[in-house]
N, C-alpha and C. Protein backbone atom coordinates (compact mmCIF):
# COMPACT_ATOMS: atom_id res chain seq x y z
N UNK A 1 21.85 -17.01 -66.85
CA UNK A 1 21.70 -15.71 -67.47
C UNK A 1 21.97 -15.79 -68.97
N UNK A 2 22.89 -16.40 -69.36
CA UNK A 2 23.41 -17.07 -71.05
C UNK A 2 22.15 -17.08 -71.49
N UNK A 3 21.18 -17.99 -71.04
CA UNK A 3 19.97 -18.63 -71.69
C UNK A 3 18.90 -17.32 -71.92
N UNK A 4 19.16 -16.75 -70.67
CA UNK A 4 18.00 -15.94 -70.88
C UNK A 4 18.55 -15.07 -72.00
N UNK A 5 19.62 -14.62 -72.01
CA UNK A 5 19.61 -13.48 -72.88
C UNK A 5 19.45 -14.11 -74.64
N UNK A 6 20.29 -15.60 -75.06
CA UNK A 6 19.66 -16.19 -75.61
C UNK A 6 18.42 -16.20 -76.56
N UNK A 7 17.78 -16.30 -74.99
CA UNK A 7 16.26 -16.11 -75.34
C UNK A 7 15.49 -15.04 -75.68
N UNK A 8 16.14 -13.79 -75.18
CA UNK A 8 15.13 -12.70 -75.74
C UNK A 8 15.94 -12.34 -76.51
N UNK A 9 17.54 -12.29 -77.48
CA UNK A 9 17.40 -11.97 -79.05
C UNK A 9 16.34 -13.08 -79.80
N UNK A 10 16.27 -14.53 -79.50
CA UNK A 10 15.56 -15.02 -80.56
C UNK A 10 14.28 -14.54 -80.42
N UNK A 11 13.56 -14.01 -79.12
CA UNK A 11 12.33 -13.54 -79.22
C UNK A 11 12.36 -12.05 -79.90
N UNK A 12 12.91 -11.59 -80.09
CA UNK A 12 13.60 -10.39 -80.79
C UNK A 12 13.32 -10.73 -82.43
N UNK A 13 14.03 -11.25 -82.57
CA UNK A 13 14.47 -11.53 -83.99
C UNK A 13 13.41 -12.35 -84.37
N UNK A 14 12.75 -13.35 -83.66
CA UNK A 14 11.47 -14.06 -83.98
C UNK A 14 10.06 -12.89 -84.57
N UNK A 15 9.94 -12.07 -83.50
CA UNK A 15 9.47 -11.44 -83.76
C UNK A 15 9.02 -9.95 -84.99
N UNK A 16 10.62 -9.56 -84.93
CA UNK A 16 10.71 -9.11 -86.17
C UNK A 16 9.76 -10.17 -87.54
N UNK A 17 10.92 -10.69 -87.94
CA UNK A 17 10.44 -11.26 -88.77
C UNK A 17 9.52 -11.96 -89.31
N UNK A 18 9.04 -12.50 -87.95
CA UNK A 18 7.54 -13.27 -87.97
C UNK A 18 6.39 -12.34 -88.25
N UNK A 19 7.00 -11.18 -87.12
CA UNK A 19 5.86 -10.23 -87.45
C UNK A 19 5.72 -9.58 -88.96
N UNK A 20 7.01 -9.37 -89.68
CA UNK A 20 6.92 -8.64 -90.87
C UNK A 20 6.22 -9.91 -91.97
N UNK A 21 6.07 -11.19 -91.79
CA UNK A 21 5.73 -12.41 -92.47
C UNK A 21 4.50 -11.92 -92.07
N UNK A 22 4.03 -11.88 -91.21
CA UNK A 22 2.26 -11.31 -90.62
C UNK A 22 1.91 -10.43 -91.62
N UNK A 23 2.78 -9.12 -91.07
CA UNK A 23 2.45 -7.65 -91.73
C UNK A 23 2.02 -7.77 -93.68
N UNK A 24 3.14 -8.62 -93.57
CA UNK A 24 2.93 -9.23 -95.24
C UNK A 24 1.66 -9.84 -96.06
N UNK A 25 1.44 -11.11 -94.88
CA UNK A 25 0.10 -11.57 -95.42
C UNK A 25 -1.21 -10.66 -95.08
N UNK A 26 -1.26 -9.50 -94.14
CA UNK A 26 -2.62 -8.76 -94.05
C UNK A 26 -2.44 -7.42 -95.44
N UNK A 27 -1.16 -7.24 -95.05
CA UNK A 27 -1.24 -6.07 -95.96
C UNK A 27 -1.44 -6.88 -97.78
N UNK A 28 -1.30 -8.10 -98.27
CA UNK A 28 -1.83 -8.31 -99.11
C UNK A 28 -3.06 -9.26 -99.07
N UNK A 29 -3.96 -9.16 -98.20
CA UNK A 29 -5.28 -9.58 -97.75
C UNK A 29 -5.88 -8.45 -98.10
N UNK A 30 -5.38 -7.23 -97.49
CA UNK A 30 -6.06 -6.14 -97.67
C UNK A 30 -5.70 -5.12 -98.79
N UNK A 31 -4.61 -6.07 -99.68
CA UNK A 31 -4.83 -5.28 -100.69
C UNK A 31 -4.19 -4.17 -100.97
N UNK A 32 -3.45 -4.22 -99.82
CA UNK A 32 -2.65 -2.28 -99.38
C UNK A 32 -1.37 -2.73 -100.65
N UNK A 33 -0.60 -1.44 -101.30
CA UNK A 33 0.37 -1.51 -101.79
C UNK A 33 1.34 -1.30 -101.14
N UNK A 34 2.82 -1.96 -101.90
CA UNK A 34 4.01 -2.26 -100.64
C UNK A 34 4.92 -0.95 -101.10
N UNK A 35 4.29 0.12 -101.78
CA UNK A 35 5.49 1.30 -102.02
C UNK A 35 5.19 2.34 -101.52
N UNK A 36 5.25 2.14 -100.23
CA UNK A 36 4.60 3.18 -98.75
C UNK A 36 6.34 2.36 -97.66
N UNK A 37 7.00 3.33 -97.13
CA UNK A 37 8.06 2.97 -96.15
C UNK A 37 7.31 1.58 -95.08
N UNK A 38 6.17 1.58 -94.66
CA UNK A 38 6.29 0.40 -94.13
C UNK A 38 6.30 -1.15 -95.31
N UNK A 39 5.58 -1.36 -96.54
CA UNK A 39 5.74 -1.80 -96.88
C UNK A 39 7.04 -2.51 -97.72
N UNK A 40 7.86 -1.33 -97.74
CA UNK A 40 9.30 -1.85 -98.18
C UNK A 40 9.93 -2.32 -97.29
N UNK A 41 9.68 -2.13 -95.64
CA UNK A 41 10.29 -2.72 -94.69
C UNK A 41 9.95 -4.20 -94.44
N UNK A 42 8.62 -4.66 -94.11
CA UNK A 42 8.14 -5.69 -94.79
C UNK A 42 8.88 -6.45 -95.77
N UNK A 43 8.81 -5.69 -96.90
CA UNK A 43 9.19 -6.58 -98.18
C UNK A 43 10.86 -7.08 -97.66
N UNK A 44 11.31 -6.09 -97.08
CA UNK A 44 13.00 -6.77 -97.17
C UNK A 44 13.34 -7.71 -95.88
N UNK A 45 12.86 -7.30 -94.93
CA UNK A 45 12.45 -8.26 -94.07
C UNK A 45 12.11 -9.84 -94.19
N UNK A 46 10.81 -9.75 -95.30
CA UNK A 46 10.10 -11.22 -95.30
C UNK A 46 10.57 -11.63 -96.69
N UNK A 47 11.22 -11.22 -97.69
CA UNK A 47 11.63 -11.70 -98.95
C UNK A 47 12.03 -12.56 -98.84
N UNK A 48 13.11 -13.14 -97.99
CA UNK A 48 14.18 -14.33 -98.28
C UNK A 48 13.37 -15.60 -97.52
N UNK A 49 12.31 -15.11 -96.58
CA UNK A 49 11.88 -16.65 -96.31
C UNK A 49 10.63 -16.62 -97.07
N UNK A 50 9.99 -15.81 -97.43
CA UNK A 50 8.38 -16.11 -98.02
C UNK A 50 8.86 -16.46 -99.52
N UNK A 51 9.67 -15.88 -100.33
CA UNK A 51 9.51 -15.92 -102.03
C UNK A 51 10.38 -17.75 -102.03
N UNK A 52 10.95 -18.18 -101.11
CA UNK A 52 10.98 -20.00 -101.48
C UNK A 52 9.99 -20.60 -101.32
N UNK A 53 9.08 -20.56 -100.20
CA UNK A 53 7.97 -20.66 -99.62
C UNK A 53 6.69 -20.88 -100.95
N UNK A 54 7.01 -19.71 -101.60
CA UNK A 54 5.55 -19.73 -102.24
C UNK A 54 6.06 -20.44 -103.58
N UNK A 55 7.10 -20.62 -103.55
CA UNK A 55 7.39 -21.97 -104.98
C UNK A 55 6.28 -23.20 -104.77
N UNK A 56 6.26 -23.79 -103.34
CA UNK A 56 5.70 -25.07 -102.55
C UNK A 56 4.20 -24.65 -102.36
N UNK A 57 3.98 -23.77 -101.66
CA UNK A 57 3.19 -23.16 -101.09
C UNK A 57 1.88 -22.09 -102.00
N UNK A 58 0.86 -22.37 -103.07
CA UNK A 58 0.05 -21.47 -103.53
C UNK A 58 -1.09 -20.28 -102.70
N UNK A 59 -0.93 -19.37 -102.94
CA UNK A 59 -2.07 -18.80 -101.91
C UNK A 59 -3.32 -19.11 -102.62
N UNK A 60 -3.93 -19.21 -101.38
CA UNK A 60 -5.47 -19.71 -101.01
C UNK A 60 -6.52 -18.30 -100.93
N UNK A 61 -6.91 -18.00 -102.32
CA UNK A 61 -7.71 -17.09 -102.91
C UNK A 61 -6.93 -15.11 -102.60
N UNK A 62 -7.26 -14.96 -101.41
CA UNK A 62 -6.52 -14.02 -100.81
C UNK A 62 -5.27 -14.45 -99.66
N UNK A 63 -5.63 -15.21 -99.39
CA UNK A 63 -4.69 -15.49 -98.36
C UNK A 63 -3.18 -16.21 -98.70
N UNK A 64 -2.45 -15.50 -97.99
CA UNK A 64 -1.01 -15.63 -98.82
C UNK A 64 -0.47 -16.66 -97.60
N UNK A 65 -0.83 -17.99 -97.85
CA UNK A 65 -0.20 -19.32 -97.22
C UNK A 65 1.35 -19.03 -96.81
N UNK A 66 2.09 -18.36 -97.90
CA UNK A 66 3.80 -18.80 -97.86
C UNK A 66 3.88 -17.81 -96.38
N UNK A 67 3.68 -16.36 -96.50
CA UNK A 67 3.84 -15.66 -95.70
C UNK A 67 3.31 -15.65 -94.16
N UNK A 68 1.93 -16.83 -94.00
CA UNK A 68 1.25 -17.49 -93.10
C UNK A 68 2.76 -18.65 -92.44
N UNK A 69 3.34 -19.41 -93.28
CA UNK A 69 3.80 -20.32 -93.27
C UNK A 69 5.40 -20.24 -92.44
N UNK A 70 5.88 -18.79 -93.38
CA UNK A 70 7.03 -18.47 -92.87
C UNK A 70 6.97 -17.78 -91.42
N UNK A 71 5.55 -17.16 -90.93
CA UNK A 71 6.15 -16.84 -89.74
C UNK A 71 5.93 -18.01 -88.49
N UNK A 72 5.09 -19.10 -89.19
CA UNK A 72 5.15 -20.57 -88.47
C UNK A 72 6.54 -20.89 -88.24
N UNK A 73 7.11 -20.91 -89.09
CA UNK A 73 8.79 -21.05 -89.63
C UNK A 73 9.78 -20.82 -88.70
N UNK A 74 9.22 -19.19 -88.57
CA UNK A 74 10.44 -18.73 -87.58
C UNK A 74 9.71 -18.78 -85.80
N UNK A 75 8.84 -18.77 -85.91
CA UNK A 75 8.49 -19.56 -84.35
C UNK A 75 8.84 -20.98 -84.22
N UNK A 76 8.67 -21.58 -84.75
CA UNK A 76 9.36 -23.16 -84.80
C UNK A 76 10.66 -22.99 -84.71
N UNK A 77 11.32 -22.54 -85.65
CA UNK A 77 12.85 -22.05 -85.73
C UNK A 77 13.16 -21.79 -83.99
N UNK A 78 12.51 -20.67 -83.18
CA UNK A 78 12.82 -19.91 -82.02
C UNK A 78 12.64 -21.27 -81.44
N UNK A 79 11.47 -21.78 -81.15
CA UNK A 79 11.37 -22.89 -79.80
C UNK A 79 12.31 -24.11 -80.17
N UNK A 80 12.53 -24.46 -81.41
CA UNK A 80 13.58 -25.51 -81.38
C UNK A 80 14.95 -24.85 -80.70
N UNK A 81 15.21 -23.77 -81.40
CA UNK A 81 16.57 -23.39 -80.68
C UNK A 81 16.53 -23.63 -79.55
N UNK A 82 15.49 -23.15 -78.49
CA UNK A 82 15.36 -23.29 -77.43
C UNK A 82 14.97 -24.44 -76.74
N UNK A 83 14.56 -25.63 -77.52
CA UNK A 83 14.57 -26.64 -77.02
C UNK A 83 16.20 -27.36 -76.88
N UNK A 84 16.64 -27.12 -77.84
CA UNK A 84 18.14 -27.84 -77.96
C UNK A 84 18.96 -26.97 -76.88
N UNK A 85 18.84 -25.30 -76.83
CA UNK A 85 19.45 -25.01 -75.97
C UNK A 85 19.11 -25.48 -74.49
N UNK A 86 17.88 -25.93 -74.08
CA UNK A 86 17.69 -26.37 -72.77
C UNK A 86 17.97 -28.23 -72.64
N UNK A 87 18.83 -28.51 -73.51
CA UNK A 87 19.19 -29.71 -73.41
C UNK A 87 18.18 -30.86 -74.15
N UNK A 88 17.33 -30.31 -74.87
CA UNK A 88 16.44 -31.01 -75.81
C UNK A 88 16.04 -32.21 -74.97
N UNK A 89 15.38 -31.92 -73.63
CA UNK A 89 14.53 -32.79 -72.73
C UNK A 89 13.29 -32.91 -73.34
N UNK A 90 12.20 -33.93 -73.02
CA UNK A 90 11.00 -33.82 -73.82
C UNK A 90 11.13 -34.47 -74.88
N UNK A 91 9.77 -34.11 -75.19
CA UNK A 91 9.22 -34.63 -76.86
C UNK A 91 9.16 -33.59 -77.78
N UNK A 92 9.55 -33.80 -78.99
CA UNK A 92 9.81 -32.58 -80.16
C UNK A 92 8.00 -32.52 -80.15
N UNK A 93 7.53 -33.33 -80.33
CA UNK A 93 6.10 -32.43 -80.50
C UNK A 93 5.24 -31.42 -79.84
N UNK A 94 5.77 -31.61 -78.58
CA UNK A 94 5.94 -30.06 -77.53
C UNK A 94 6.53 -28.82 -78.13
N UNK A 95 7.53 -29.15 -79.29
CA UNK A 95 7.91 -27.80 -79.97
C UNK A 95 7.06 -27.80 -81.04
N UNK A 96 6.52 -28.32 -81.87
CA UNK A 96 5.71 -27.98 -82.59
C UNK A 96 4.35 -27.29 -82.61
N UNK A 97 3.89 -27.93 -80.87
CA UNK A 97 2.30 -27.65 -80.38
C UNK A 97 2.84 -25.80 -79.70
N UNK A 98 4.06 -25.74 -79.10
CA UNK A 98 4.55 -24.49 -78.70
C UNK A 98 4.69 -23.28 -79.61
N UNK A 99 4.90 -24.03 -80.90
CA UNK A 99 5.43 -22.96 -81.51
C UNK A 99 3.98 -22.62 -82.57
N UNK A 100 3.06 -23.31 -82.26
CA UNK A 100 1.95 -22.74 -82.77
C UNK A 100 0.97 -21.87 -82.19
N UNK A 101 1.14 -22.28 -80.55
CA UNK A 101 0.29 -21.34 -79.87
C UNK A 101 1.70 -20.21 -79.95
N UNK A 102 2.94 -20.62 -79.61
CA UNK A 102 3.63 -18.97 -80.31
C UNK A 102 3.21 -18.00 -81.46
N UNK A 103 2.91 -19.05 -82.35
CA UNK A 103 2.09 -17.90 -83.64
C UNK A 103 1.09 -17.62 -83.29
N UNK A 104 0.41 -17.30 -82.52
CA UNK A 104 -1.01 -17.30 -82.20
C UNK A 104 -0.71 -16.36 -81.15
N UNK A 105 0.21 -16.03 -80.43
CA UNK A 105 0.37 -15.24 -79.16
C UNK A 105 1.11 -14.09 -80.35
N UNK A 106 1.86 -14.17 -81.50
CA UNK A 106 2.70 -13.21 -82.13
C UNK A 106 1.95 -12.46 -82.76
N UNK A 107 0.31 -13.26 -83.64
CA UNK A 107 -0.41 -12.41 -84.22
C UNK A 107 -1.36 -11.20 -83.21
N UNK A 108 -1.39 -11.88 -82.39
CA UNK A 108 -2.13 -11.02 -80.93
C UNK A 108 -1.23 -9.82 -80.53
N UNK A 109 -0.45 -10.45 -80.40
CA UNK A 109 0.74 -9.03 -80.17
C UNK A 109 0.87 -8.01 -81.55
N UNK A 110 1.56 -8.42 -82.61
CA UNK A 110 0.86 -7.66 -83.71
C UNK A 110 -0.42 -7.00 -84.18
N UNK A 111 -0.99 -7.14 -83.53
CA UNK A 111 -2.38 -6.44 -83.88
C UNK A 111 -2.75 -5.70 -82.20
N UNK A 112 -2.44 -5.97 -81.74
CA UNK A 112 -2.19 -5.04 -80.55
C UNK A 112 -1.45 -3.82 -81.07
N UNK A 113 -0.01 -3.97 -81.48
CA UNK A 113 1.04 -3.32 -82.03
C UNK A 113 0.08 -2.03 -83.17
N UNK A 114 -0.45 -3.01 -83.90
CA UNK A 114 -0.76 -2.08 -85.40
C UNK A 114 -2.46 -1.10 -84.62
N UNK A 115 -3.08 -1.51 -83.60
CA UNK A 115 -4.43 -1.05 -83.42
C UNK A 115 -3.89 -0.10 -82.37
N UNK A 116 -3.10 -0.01 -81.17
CA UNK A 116 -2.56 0.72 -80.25
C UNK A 116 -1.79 2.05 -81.41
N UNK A 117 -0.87 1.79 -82.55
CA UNK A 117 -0.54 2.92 -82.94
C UNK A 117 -1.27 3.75 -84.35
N UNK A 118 -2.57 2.68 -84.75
CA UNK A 118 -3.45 3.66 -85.39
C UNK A 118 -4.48 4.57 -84.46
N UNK A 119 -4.13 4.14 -83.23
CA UNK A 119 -5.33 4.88 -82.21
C UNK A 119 -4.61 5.76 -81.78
N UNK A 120 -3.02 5.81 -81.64
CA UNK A 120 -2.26 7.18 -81.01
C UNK A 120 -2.17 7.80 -82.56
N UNK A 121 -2.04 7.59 -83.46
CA UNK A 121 -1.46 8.43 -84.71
C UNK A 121 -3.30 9.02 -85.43
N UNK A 122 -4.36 8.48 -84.99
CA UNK A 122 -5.49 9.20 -85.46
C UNK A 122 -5.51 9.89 -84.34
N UNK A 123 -5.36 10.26 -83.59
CA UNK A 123 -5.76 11.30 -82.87
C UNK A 123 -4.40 12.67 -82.95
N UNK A 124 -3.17 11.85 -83.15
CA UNK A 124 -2.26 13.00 -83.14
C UNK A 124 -1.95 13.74 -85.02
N UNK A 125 -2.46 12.40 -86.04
CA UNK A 125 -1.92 12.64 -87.19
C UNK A 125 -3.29 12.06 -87.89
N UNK A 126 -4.94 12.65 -88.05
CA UNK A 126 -5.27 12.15 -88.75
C UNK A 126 -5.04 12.79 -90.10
N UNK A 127 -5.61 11.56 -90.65
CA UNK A 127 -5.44 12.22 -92.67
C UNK A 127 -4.17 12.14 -92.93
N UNK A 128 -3.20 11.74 -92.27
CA UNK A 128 -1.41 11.20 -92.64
C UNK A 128 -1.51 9.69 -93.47
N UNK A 129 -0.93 9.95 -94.15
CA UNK A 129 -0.21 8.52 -94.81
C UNK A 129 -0.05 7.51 -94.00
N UNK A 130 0.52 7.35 -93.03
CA UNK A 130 0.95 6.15 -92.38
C UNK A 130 -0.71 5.80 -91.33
N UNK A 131 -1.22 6.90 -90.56
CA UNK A 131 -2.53 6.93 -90.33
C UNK A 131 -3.77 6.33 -91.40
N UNK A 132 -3.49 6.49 -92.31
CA UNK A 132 -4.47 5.89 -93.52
C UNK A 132 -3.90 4.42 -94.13
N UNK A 133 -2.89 4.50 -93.65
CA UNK A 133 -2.29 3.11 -93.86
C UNK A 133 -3.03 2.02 -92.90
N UNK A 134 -2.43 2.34 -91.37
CA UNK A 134 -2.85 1.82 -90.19
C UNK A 134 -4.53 1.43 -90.55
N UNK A 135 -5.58 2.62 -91.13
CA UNK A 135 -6.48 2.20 -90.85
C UNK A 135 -6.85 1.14 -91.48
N UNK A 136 -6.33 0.85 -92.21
CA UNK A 136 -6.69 -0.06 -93.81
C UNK A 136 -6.24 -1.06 -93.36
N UNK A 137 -5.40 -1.74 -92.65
CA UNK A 137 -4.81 -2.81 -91.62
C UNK A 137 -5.85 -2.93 -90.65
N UNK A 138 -6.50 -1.69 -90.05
CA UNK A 138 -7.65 -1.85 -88.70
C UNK A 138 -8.50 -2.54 -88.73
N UNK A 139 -9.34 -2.25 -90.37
CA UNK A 139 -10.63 -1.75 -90.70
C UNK A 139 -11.40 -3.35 -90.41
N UNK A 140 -10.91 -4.65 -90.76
CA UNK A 140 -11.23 -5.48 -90.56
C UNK A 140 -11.77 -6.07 -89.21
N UNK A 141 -10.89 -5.43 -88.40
CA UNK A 141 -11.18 -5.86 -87.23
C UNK A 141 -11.93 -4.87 -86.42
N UNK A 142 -11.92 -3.88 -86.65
CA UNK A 142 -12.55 -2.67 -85.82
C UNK A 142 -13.96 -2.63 -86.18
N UNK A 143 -14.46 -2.89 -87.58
CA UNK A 143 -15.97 -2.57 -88.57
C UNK A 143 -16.60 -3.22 -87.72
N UNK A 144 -16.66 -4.26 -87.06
CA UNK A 144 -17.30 -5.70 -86.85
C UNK A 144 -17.97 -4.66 -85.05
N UNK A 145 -16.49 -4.31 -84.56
CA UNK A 145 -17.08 -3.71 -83.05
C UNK A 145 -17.45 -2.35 -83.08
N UNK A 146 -17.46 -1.67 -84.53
CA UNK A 146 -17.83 -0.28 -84.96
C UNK A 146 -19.83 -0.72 -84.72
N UNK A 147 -20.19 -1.38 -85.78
CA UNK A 147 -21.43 -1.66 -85.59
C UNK A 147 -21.86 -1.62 -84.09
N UNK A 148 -21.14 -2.16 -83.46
CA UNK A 148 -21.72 -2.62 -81.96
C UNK A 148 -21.75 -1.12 -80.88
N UNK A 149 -20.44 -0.98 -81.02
CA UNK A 149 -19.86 -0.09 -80.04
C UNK A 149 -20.45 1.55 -80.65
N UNK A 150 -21.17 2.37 -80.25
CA UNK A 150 -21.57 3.36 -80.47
C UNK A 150 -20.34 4.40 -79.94
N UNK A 151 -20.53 5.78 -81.10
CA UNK A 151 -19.05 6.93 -80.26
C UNK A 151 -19.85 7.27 -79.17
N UNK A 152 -19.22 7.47 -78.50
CA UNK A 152 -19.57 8.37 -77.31
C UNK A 152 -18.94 9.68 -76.86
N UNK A 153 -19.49 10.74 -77.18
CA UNK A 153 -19.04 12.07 -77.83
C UNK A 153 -18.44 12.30 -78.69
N UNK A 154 -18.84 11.90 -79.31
CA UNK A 154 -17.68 11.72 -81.38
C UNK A 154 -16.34 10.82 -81.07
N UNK A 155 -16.06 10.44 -80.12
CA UNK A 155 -14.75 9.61 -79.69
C UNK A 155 -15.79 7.81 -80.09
N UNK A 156 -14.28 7.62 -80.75
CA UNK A 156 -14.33 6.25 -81.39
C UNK A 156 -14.25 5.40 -80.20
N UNK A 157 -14.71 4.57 -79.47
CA UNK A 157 -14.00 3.73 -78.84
C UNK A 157 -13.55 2.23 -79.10
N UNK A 158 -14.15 2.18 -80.44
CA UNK A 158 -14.15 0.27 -80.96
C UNK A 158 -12.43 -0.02 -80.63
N UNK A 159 -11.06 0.98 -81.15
CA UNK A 159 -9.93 0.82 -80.60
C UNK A 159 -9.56 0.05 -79.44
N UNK A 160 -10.54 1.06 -78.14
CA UNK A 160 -10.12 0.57 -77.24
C UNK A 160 -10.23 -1.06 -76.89
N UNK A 161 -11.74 -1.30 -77.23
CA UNK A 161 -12.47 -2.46 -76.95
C UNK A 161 -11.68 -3.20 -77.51
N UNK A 162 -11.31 -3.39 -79.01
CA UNK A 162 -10.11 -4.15 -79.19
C UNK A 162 -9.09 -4.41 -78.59
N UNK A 163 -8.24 -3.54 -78.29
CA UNK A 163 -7.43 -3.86 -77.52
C UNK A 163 -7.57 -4.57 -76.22
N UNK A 164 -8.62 -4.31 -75.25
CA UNK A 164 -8.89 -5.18 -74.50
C UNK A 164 -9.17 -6.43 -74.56
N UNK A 165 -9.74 -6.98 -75.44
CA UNK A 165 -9.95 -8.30 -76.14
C UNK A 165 -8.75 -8.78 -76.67
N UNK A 166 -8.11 -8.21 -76.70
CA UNK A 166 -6.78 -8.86 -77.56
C UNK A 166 -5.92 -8.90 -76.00
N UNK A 167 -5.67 -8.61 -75.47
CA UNK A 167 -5.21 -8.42 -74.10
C UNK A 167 -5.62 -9.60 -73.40
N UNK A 168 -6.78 -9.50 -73.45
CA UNK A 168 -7.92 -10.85 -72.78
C UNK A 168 -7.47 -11.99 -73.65
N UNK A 169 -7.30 -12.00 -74.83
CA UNK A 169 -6.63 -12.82 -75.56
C UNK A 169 -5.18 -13.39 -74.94
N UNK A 170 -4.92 -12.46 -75.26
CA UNK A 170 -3.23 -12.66 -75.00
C UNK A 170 -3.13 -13.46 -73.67
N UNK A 171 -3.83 -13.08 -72.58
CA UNK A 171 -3.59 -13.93 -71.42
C UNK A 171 -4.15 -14.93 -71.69
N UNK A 172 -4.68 -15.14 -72.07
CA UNK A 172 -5.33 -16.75 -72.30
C UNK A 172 -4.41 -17.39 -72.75
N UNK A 173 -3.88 -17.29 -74.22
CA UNK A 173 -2.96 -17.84 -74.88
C UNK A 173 -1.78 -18.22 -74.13
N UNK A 174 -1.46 -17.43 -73.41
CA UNK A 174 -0.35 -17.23 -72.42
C UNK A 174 -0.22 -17.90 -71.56
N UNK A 175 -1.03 -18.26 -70.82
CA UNK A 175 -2.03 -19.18 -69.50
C UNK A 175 -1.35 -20.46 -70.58
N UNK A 176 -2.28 -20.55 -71.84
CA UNK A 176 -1.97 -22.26 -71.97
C UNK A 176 -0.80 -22.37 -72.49
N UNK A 177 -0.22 -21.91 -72.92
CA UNK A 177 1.25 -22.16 -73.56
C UNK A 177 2.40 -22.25 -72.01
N UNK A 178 1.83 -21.29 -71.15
CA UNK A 178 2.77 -21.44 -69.98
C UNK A 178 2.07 -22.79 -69.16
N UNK A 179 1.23 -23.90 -69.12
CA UNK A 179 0.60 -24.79 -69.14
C UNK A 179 1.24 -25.77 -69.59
N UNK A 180 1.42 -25.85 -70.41
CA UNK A 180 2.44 -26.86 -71.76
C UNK A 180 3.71 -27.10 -71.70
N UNK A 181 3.89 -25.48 -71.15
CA UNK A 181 5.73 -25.84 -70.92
C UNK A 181 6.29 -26.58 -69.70
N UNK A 182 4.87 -26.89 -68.67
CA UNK A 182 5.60 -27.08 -67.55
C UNK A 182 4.63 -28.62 -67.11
């Protein structure tokens, strides 16, 4: 029971922060400004591991490497803990190959996270700040299944379809990482 609980603050705390290292690099992909309440949360969040980071680390046109890098960081960080806490059996490169399909299962979950609550807050709060925020985080990913996906009675559904795909995602990812561990 030790272990488990263990295990879900660092998935806790992994997450936080990994995710706000995420939130960081889209919201300056996309350009959004950080003096909106989610962006200051972000900023204090991911400051102390991204601003060493990008001493080493230059971003790559738009793409902000350090903030890519740091939430590699703290998933590596989580599965080593957890390798040493399970008696550091194995090969360390099992934590490295783990903790990448971890970033890869964290960005899925994050964008689950950010597309599930621009789809409850446009329907309960459109034309809000944080709603116009959300969409500007969406827009990338939604435009692509907007083209495709027609409304059907003025109701958007590209949301949903996302989310299902990311879902469909997620188990996949999930499938092989729970594959790996065993």
């Amino acid at each position: 029971m030790f272990t488990q609980i263990i295990s879900l603050v660092l998935d806790v705390a992994a997450s936080l922060v990994g995710g706000a290292c995420l939130m960081r690099l889209v919201m300056q992909w996309q350009r959004i400004p950080f003096n909106n309440p989610l962006g200051q949360f972000v900023f204090a969040i991911s400051n102390r591991l991204v601003l060493p980071l990008r001493r080493w680390l230059p971003p790559l046109g738009r793409l902000d490497t350090a903030s890519l890098m740091g939430a590699w960081c703290v998933k590596l960080a989580q599965y080593t803990l957890l390798w040493l806490l399970g008696g550091a059996q194995g090969f360390i490169g099992w934590v490295i190959t783990l903790s990448l399909v971890g970033l890869l299962q964290l960005i899925i979950s994050c964008l689950t996270a950010v597309v599930l609550l621009h789809a409850v807050l446009s329907w309960i709060q459109p034309g809000a700040m944080n709603t116009v925020l959300l969409d500007r985080l969406c827009q990338p990913w939604l435009a692509p299944i907007r083209r495709v996906v027609p409304t059907v009675g003025g109701v958007d559904l590209s949301s949903l379809v996302l989310l299902v795909a990311l879902q469909i995602a997620s188990m996949v990812v999930g499938s092989l990482q729970i594959g790996w561990m065993h």
